[in-house]
N, C-alpha and C. Protein backbone atom coordinates (compact mmCIF):
# COMPACT_ATOMS: atom_id res chain seq x y z
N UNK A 1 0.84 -1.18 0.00
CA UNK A 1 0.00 0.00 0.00
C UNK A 1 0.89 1.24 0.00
N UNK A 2 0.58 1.88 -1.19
CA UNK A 2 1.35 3.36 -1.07
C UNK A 2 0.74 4.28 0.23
N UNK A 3 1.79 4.94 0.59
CA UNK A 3 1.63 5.53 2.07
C UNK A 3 1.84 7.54 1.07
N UNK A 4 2.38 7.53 0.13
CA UNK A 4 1.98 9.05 -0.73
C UNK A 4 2.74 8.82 -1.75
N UNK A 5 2.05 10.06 -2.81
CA UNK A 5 2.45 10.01 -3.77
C UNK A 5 3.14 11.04 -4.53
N UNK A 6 3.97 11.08 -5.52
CA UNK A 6 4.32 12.69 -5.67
C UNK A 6 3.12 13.05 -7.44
N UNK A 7 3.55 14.08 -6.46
CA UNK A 7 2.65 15.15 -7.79
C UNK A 7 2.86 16.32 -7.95
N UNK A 8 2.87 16.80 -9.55
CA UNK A 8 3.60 18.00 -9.60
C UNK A 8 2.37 19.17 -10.41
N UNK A 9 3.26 20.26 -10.15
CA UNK A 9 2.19 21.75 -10.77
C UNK A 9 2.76 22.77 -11.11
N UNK A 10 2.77 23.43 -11.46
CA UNK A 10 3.25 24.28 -11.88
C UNK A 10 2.99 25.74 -10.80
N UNK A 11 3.72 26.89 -10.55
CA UNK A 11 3.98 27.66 -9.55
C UNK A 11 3.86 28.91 -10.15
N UNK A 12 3.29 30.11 -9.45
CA UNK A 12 3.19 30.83 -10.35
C UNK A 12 3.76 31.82 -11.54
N UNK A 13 5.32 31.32 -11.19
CA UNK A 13 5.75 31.29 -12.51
C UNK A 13 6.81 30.78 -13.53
N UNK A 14 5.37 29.38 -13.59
CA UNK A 14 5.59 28.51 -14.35
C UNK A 14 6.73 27.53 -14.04
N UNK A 15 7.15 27.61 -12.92
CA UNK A 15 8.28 26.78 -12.56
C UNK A 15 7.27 25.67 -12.27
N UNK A 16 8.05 24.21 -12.64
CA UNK A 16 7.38 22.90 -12.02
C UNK A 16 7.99 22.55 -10.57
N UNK A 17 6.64 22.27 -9.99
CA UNK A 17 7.05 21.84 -8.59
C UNK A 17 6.51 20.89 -8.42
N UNK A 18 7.24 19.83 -7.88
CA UNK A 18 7.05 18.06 -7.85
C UNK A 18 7.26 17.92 -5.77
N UNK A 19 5.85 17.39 -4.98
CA UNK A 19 5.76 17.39 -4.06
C UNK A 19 5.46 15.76 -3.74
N UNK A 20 5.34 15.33 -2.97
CA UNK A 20 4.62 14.38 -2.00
C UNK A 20 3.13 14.71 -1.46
N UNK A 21 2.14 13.85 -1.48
CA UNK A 21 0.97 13.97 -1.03
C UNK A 21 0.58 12.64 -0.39
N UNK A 22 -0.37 12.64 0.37
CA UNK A 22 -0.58 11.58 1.40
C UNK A 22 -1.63 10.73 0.21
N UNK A 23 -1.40 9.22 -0.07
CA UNK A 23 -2.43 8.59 -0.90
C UNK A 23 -3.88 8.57 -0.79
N UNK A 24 -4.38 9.19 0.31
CA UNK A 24 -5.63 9.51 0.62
C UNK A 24 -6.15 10.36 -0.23
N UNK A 25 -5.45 11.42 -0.30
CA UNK A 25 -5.29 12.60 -1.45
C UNK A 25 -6.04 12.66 -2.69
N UNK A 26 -5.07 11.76 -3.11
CA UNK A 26 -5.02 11.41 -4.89
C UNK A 26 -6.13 11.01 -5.69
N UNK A 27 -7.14 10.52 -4.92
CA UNK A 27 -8.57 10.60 -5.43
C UNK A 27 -9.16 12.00 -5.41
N UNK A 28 -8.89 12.59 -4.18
CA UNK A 28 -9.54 14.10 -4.59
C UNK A 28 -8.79 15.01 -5.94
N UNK A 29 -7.45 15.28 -5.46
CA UNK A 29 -6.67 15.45 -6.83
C UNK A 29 -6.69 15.04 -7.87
N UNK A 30 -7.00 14.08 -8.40
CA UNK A 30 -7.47 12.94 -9.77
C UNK A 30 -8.37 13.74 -10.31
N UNK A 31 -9.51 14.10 -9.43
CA UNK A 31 -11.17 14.07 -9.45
C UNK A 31 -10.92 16.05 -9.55
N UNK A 32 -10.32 16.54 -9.30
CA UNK A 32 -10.82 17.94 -9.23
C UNK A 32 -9.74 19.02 -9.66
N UNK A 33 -8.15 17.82 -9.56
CA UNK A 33 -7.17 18.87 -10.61
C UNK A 33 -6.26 19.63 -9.40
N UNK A 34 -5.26 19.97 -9.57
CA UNK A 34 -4.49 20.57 -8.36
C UNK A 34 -4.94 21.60 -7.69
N UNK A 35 -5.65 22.46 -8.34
CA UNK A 35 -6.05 24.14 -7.86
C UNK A 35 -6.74 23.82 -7.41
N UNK A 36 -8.46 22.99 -7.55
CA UNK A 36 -9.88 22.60 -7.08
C UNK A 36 -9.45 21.98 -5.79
N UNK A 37 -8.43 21.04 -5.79
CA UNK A 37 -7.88 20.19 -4.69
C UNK A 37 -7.89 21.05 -3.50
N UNK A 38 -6.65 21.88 -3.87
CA UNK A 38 -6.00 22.80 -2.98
C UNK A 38 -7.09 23.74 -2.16
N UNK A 39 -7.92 24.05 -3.00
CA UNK A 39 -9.28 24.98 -2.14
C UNK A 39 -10.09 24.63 -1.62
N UNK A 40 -10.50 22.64 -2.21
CA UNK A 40 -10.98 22.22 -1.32
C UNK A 40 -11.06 21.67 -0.11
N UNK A 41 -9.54 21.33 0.00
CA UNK A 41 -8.84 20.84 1.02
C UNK A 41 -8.68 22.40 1.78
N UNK A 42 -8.65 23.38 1.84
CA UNK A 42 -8.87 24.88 2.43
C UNK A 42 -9.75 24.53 2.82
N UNK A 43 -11.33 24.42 2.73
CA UNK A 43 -12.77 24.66 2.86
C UNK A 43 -12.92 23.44 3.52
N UNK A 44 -13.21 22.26 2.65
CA UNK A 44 -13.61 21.29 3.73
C UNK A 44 -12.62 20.47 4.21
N UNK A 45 -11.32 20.66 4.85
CA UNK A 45 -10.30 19.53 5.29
C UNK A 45 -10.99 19.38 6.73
N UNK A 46 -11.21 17.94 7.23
CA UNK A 46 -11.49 17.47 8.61
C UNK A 46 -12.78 17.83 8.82
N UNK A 47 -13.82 17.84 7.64
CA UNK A 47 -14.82 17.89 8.17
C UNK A 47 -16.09 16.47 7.19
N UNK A 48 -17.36 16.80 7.46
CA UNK A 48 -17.86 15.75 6.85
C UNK A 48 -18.71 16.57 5.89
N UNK A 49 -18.73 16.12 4.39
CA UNK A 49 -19.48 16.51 3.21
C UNK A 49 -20.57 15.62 2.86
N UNK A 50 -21.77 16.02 2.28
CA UNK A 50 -22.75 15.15 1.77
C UNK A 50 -22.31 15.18 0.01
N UNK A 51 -21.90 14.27 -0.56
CA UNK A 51 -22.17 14.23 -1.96
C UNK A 51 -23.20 13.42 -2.47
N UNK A 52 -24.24 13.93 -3.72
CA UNK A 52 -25.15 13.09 -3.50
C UNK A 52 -25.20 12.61 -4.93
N UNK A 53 -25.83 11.67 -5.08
CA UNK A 53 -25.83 10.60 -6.46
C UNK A 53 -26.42 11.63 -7.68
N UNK A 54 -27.18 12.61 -7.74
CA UNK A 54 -26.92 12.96 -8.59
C UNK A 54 -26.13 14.05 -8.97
N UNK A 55 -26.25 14.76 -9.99
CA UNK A 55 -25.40 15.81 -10.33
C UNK A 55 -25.98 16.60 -9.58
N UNK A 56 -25.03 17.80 -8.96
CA UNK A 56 -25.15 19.10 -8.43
C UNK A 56 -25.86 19.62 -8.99
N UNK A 57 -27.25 20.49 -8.44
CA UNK A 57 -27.90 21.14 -8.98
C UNK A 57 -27.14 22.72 -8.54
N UNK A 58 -26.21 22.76 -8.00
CA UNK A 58 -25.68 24.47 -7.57
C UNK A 58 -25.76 24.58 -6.46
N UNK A 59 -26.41 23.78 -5.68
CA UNK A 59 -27.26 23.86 -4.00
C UNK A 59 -26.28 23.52 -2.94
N UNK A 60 -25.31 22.62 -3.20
CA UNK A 60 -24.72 22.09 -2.49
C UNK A 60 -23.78 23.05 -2.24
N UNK A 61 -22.69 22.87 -0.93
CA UNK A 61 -22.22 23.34 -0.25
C UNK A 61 -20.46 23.43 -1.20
N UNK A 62 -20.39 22.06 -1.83
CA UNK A 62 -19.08 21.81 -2.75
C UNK A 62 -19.21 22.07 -4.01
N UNK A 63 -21.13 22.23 -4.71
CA UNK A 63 -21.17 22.53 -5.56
C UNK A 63 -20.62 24.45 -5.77
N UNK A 64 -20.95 24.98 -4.41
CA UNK A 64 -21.01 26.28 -4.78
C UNK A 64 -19.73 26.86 -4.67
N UNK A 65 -18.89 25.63 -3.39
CA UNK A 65 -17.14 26.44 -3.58
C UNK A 65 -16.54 26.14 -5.09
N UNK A 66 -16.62 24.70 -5.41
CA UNK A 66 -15.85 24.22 -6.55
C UNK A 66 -16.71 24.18 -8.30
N UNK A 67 -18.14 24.22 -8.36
CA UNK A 67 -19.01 24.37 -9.60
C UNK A 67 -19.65 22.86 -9.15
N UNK A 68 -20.82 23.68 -10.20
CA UNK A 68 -21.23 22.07 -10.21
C UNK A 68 -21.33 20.69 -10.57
N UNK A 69 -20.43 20.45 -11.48
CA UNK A 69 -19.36 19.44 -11.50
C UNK A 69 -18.29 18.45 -10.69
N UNK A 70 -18.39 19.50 -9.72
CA UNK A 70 -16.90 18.88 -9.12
C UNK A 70 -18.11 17.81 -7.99
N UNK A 71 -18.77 17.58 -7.65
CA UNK A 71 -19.05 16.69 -6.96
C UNK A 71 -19.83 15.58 -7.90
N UNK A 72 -19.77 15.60 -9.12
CA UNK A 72 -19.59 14.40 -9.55
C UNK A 72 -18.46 13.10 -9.89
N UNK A 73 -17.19 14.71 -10.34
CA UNK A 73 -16.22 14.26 -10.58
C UNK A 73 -15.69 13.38 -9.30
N UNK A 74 -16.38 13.39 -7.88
CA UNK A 74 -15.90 13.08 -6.90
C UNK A 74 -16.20 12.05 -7.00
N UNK A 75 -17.82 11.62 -7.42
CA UNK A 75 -17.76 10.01 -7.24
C UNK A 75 -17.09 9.51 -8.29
N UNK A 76 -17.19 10.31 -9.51
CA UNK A 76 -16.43 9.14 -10.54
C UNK A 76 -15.14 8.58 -9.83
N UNK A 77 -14.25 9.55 -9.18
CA UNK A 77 -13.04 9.42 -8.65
C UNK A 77 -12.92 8.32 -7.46
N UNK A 78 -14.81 7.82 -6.90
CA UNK A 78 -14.47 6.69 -5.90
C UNK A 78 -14.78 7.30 -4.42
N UNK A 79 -14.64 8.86 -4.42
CA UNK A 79 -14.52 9.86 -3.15
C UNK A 79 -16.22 9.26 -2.72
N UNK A 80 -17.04 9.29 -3.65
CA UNK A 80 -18.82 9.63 -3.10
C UNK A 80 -19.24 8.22 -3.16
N UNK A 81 -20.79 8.23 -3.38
CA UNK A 81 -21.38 9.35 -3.18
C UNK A 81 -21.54 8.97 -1.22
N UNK A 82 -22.74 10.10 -0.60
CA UNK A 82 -22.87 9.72 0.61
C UNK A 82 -22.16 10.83 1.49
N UNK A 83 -22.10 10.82 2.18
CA UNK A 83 -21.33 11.18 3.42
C UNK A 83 -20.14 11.20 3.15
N UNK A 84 -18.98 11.89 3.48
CA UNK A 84 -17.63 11.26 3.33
C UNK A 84 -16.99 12.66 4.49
N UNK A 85 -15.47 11.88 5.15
CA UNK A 85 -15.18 12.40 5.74
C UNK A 85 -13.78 12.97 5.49
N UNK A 86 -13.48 14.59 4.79
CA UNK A 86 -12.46 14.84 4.19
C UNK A 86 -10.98 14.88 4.97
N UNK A 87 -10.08 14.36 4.65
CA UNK A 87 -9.12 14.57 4.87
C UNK A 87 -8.69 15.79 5.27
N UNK A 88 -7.75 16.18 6.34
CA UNK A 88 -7.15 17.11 6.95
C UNK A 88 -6.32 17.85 5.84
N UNK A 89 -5.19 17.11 5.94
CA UNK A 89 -4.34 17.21 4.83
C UNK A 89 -4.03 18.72 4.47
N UNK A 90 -3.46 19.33 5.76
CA UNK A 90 -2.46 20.82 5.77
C UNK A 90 -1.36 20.78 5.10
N UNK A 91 -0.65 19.95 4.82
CA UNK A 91 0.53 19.97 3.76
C UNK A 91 0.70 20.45 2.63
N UNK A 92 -0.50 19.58 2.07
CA UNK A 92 -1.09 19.85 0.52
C UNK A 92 -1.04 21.76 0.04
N UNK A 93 -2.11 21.77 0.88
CA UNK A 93 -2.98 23.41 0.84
C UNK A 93 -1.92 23.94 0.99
N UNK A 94 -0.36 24.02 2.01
CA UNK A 94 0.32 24.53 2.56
C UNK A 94 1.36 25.24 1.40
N UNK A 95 1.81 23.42 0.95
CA UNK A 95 2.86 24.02 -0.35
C UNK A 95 2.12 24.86 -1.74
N UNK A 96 0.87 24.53 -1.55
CA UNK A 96 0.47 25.04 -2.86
C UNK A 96 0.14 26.21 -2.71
N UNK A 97 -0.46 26.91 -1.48
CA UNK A 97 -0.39 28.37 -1.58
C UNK A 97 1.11 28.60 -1.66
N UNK A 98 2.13 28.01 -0.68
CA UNK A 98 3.18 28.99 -0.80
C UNK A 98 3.67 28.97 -2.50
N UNK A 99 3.28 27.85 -3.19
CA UNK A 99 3.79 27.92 -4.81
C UNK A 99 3.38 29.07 -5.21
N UNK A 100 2.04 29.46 -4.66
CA UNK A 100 1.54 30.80 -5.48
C UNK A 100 1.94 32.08 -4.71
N UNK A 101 2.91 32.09 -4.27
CA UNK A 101 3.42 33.42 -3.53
C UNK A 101 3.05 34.09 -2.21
N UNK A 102 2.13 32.89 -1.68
CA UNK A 102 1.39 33.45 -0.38
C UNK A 102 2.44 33.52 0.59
N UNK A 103 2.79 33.86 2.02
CA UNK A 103 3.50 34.22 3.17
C UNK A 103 2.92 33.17 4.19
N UNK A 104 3.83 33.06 5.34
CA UNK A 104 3.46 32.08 6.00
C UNK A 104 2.76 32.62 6.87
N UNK A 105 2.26 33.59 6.99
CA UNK A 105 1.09 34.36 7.76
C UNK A 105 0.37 34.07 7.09
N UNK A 106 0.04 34.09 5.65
CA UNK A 106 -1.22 34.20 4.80
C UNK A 106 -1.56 32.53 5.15
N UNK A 107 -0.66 31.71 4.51
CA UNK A 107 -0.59 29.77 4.66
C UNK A 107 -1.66 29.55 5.86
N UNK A 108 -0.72 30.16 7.22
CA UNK A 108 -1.24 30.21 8.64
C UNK A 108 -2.93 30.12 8.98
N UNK A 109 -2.98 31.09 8.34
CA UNK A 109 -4.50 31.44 8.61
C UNK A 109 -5.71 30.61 7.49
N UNK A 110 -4.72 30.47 6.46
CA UNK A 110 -6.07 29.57 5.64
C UNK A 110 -6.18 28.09 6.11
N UNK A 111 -4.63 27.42 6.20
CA UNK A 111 -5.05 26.11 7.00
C UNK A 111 -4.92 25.96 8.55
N UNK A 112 -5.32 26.99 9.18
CA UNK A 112 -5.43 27.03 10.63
C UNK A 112 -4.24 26.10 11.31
N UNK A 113 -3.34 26.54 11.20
CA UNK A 113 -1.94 26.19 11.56
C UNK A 113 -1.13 27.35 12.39
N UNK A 114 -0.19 26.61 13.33
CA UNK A 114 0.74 28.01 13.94
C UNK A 114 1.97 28.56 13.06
N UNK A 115 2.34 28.82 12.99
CA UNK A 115 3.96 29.28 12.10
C UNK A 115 4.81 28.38 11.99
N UNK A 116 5.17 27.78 12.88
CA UNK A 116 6.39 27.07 13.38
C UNK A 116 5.29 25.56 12.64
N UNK A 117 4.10 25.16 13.00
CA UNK A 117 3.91 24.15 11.85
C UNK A 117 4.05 23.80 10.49
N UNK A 118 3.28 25.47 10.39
CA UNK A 118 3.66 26.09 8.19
C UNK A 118 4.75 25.43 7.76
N UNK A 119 5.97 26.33 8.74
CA UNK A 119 7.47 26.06 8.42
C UNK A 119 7.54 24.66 8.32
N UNK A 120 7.13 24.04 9.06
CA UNK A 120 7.33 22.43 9.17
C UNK A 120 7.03 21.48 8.04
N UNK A 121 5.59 21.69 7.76
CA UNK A 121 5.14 21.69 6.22
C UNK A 121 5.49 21.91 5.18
N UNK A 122 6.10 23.16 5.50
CA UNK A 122 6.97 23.70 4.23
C UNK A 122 8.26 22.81 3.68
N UNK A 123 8.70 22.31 4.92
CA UNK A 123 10.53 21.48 4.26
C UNK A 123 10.26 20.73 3.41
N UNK A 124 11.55 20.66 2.44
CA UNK A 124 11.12 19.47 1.26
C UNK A 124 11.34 17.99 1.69
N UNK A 125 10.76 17.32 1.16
CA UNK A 125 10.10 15.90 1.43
C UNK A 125 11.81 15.28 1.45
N UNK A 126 12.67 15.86 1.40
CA UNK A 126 13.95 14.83 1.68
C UNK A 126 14.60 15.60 3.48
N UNK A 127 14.45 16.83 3.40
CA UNK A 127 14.45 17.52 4.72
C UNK A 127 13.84 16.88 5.92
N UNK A 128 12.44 16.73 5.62
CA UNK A 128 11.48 15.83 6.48
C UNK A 128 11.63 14.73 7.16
N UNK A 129 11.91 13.25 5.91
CA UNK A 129 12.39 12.45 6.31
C UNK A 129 13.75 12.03 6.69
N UNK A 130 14.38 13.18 6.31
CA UNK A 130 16.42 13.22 7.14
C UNK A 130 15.73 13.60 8.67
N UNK A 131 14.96 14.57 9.00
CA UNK A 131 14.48 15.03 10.33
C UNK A 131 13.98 13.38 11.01
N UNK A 132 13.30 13.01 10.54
CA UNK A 132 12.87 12.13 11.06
C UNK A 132 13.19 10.78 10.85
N UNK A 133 13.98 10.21 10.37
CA UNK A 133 15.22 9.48 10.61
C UNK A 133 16.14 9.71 11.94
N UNK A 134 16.56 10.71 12.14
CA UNK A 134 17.16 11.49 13.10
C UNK A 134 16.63 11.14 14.18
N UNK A 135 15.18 11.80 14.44
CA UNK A 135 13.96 11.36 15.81
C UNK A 135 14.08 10.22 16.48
N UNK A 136 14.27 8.96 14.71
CA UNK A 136 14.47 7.51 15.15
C UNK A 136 14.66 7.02 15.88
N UNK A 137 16.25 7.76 15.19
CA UNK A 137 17.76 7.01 15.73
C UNK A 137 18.02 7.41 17.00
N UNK A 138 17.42 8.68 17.51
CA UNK A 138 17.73 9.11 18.70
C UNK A 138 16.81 8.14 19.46
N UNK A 139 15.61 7.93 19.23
CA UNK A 139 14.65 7.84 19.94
C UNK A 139 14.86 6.08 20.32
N UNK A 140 15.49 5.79 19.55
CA UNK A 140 16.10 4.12 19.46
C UNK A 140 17.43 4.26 20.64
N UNK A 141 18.41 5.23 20.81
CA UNK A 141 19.51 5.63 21.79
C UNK A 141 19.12 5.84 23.19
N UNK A 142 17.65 5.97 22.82
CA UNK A 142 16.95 6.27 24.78
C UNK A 142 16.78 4.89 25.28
N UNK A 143 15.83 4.20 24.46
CA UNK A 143 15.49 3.05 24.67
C UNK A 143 16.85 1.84 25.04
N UNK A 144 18.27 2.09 24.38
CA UNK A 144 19.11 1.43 24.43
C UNK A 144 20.12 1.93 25.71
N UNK A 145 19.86 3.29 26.02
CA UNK A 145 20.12 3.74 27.33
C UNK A 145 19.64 3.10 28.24
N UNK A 146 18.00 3.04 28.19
CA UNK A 146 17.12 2.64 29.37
C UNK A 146 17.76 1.26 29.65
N UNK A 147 17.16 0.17 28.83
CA UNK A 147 18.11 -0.84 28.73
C UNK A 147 19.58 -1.42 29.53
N UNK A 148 20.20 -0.13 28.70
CA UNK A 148 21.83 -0.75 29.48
C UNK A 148 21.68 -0.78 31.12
N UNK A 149 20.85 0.99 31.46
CA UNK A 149 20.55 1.08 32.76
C UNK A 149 19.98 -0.29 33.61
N UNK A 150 18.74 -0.67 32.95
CA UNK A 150 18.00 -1.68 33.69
C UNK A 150 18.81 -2.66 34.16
N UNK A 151 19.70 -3.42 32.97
CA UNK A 151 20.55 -4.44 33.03
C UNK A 151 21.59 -4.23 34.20
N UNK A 152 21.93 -3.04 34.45
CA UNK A 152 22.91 -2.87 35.47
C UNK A 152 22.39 -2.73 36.35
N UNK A 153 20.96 -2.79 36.99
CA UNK A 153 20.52 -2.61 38.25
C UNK A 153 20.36 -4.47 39.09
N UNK A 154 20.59 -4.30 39.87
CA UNK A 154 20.90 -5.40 40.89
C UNK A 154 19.31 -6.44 40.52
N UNK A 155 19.81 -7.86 40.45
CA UNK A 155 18.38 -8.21 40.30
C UNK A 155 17.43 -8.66 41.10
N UNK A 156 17.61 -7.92 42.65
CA UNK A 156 16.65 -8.29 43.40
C UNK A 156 15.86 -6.75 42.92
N UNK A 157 16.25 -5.83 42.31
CA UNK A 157 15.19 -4.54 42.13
C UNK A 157 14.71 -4.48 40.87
N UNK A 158 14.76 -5.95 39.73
CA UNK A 158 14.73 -5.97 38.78
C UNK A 158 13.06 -7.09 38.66
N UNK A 159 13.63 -8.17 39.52
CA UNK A 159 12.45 -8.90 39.82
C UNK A 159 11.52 -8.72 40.36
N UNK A 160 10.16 -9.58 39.93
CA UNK A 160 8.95 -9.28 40.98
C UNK A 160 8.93 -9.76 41.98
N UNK A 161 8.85 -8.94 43.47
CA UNK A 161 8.37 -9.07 44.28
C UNK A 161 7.40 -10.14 45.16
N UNK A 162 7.18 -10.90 45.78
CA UNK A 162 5.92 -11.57 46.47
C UNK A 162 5.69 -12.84 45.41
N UNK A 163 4.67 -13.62 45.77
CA UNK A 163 4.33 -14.72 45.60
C UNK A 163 4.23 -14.79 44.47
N UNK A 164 5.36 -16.03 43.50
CA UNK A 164 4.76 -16.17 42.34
C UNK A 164 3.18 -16.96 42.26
N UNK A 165 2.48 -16.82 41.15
CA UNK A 165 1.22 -17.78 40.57
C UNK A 165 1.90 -19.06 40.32
């Protein structure tokens, strides 16, 4: 199972930018195109949408951010119909405003994020996982600390206590 995928767009000017997206994603993106994605993942990320079997008459809530199209294109894409519960997915929205020149104040406030997250969002997908590789390996050095510690403690304070079963 793919865990993300990359996908690229163009920036606003005209430079290609090739990102990572979470595979959850890629049905909405498929279904609505990078820009439609990006605003919809603004509007409805983490919440629950009704798409309904037939075509949008204009009424709907996704018909009126994205046209009335785009919530068909959703079921073709597998997303509908029904209820569905959208993905969070601040990353996405994150890099793609900043592609279009937005500030991380502006980022901030559309995907309800602090600064210091934006920024976080922002690193490129080889930054990220060097960071967190790192977390690992450290986080693997505690555990092998704890360890050495335990082993060196005397084993009457190591064993249980009182009556075995």
């Amino acid at each position: 199972m793919l865990s993300s995928m990359k996908i690229t767009w163009t920036d606003r000017n005209g430079n290609e930018i090739t990102g990572r997206i979470d595979a959850a994603l890629w049905p909405y993106v498929k279904a609505l195109g990078v820009d439609k994605a990006a605003r919809f993942f603004i509007r409805f990320g983490g919440s629950y949408i009704y798409i309904g079997r037939k075509r949008a008459n204009g009424t709907s809530e996704v018909a009126a951010v994205l046209g009335p199209v785009a919530s068909q294109q959703l079921i073709e894409s597998g997303v509908g119909p029904g209820s569905v519960r959208v993905p969070l997915a601040n990353g996405f929205p994150a890099r793609y405003l900043r592609s279009r020149g937005r500030t991380v104040n502006q980022i901030c406030r559309a995907v309800r994020c602090t600064d210091v997250q934006v920024r976080g969002l922002l690193k490129a997908d080889h930054a990220r996982r060097d960071a967190s590789i790192r977390m690992e390996a450290k986080r693997r050095e505690t555990y092998l600390a704890d360890a050495e510690l335990l082993a060196s403690l005397p084993q009457a304070l190591t064993q249980p206590q009182g009556p075995q079963p």
